[in-house]
Protein backbone atom coordinates (compact mmCIF):
# COMPACT_ATOMS: atom_id res chain seq x y z
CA UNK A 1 33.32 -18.12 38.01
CA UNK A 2 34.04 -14.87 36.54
CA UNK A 3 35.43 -16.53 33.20
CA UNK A 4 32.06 -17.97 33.11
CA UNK A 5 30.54 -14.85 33.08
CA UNK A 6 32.88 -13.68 30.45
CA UNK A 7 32.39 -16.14 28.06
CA UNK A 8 28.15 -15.67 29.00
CA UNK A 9 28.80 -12.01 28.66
CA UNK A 10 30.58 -12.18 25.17
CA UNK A 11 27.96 -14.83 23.52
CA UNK A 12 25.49 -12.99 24.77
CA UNK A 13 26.76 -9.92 23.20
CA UNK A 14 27.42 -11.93 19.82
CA UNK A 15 23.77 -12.93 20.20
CA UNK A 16 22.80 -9.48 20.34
CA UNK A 17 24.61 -8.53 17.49
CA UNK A 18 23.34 -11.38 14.98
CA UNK A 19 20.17 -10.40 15.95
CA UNK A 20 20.65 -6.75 14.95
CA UNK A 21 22.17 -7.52 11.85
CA UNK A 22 19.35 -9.85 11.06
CA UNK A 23 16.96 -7.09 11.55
CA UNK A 24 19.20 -4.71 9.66
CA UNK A 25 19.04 -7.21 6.81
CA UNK A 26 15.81 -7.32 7.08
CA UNK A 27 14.99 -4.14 6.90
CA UNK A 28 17.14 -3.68 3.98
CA UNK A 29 15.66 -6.76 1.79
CA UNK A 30 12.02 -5.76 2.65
CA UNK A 31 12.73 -2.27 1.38
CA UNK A 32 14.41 -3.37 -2.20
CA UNK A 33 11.85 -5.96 -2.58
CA UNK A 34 8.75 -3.06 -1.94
CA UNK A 35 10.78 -0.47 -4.17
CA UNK A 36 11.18 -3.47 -6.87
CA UNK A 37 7.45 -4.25 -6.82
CA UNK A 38 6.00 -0.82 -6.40
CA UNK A 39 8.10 0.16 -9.89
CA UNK A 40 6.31 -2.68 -11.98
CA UNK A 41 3.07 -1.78 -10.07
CA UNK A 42 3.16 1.90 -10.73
CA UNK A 43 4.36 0.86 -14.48
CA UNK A 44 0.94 -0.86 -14.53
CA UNK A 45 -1.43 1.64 -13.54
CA UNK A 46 0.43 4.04 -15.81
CA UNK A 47 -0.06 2.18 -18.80
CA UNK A 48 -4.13 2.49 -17.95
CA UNK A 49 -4.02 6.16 -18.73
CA UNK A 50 -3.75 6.80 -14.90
CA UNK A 51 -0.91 8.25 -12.59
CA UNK A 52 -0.54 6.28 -9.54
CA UNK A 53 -2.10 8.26 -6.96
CA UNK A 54 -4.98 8.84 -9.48
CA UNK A 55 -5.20 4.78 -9.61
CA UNK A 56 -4.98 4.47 -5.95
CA UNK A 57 -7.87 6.95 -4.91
CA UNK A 58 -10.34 5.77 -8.02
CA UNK A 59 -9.53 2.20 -6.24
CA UNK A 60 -10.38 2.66 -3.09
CA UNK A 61 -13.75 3.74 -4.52
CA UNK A 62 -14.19 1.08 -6.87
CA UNK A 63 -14.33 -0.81 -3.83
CA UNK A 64 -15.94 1.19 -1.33
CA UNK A 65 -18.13 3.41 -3.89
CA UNK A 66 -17.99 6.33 -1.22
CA UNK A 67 -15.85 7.36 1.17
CA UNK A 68 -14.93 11.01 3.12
CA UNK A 69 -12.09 13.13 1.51
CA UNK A 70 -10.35 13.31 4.34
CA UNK A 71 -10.27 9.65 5.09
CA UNK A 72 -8.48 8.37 1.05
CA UNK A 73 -5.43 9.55 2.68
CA UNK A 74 -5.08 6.82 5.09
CA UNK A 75 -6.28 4.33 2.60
CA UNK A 76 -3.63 5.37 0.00
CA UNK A 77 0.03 6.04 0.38
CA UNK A 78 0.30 9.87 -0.81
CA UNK A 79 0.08 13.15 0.81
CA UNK A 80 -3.28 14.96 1.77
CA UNK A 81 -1.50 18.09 -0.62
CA UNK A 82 -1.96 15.60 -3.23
CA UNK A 83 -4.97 13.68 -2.62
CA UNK A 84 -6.70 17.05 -3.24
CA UNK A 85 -4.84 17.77 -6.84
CA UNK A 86 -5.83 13.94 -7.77
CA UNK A 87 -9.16 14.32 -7.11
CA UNK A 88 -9.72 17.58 -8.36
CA UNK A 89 -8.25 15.85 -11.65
CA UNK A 90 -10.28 12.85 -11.66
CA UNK A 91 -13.38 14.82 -10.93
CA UNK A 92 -12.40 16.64 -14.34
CA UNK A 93 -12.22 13.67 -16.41
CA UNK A 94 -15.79 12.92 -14.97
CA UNK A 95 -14.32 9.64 -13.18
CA UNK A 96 -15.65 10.95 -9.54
CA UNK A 97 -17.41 13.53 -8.03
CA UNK A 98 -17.14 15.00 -5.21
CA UNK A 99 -20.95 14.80 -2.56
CA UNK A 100 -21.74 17.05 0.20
CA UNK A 101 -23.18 14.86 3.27
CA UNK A 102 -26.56 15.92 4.37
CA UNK A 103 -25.76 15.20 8.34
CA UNK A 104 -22.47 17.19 8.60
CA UNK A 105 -21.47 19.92 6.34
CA UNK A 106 -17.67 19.93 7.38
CA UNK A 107 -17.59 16.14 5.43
CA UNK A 108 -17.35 15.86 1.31
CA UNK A 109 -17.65 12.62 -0.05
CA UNK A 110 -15.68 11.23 -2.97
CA UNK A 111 -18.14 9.27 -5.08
CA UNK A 112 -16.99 6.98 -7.95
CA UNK A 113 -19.14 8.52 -11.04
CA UNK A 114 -20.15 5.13 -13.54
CA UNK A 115 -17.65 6.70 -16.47
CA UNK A 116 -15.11 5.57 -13.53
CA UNK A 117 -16.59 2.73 -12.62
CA UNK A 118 -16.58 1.85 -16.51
CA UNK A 119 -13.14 2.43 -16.64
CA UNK A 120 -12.27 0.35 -13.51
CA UNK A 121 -14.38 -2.64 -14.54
CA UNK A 122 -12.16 -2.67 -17.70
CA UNK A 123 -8.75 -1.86 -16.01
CA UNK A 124 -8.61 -3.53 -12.79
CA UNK A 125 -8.90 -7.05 -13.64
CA UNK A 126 -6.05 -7.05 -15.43
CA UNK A 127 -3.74 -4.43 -12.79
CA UNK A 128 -4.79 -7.45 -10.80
CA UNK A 129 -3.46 -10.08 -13.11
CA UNK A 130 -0.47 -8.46 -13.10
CA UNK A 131 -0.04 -7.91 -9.84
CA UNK A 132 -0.55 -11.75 -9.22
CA UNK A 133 2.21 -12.39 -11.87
CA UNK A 134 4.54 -10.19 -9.38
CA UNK A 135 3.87 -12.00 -6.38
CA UNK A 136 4.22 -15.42 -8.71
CA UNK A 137 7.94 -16.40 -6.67
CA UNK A 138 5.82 -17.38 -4.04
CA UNK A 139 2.86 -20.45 -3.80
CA UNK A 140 -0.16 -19.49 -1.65
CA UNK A 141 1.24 -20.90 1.22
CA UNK A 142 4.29 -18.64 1.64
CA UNK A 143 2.17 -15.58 0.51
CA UNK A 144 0.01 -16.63 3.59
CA UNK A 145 2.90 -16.55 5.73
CA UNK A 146 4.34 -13.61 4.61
CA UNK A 147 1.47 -11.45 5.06
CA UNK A 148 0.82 -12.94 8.45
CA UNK A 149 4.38 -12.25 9.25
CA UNK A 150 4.24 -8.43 7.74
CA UNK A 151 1.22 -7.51 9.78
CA UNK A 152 2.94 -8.94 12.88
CA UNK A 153 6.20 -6.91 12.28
CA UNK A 154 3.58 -3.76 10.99
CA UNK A 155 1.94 -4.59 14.68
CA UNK A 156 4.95 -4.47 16.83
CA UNK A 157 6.08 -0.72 15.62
């Protein structure tokens, strides 16, 4: 009996490892493939005149048209620190502005201005285009899957 268990132990153990290795893989393949798309991505929203962060905020409000300063940061991947320096330099170039809220004085809005909006309507169809052209190694079937699968493993941390 105790061989059993030996044998049981050790394939269980070599179980254990595969599937730590897988996840190590993993972890390693999602990483180059994010680094290797956010390059051509932050390529493209350079050649628009715009530095990344600066892209990211004045897209959040094409979309949403307003929204708190202190909630871009969770929308956005870049520091609060910086957040502030991008829109202080957007408001400059008269792409947003920046609205007090009438209800609660601690909130400032961010408020896309129509220069940005403009700008946006020019430039984002085309960041979009080429963002599709990155994601072209996959149909729409396996793009389905993998962002079901990303916001499953984005779930379980």
């Amino acid at each position: 009996m105790s061989e059993y268990n030996e044998t049981a132990s050790k394939a269980a153990g070599s179980q254990a490892d595969e599937e730590q290795a897988a996840s190590l893989k993993l972890f390693v393949v999602l990483s180059k493939a994010y680094r290797s798309l956010m390059d051509q991505a932050v390529k493209d929203m350079k050649s628009h005149g715009l530095a990344s962060a600066e892209f990211m905020v004045l897209e959040v409000l094409y979309h949403r048209n307003r929204i708190p300063l202190q909630q871009i940061g969770g929308k956005i991947l870049v520091t609060s620190g910086s957040i502030t320096y991008n829109i202080d330099k957007l408001e400059k170039r008269g792409l947003l502005r920046r609205v007090p809220c009438n209800e609660d004085r601690r909130v400032t809005y961010a408020e896309i201005t129509e220069a940005g909006r403009e700008l946006f309507d020019d430039i984002f169809p085309r960041h979009a285009g080429s963002i599709h052209s990155l994601m072209g190694g996959l149909n729409k079937e396996e793009k389905s899957q993998a962002i079901e699968l990303l916001k499953k493993l984005g779930k379980g941390v």
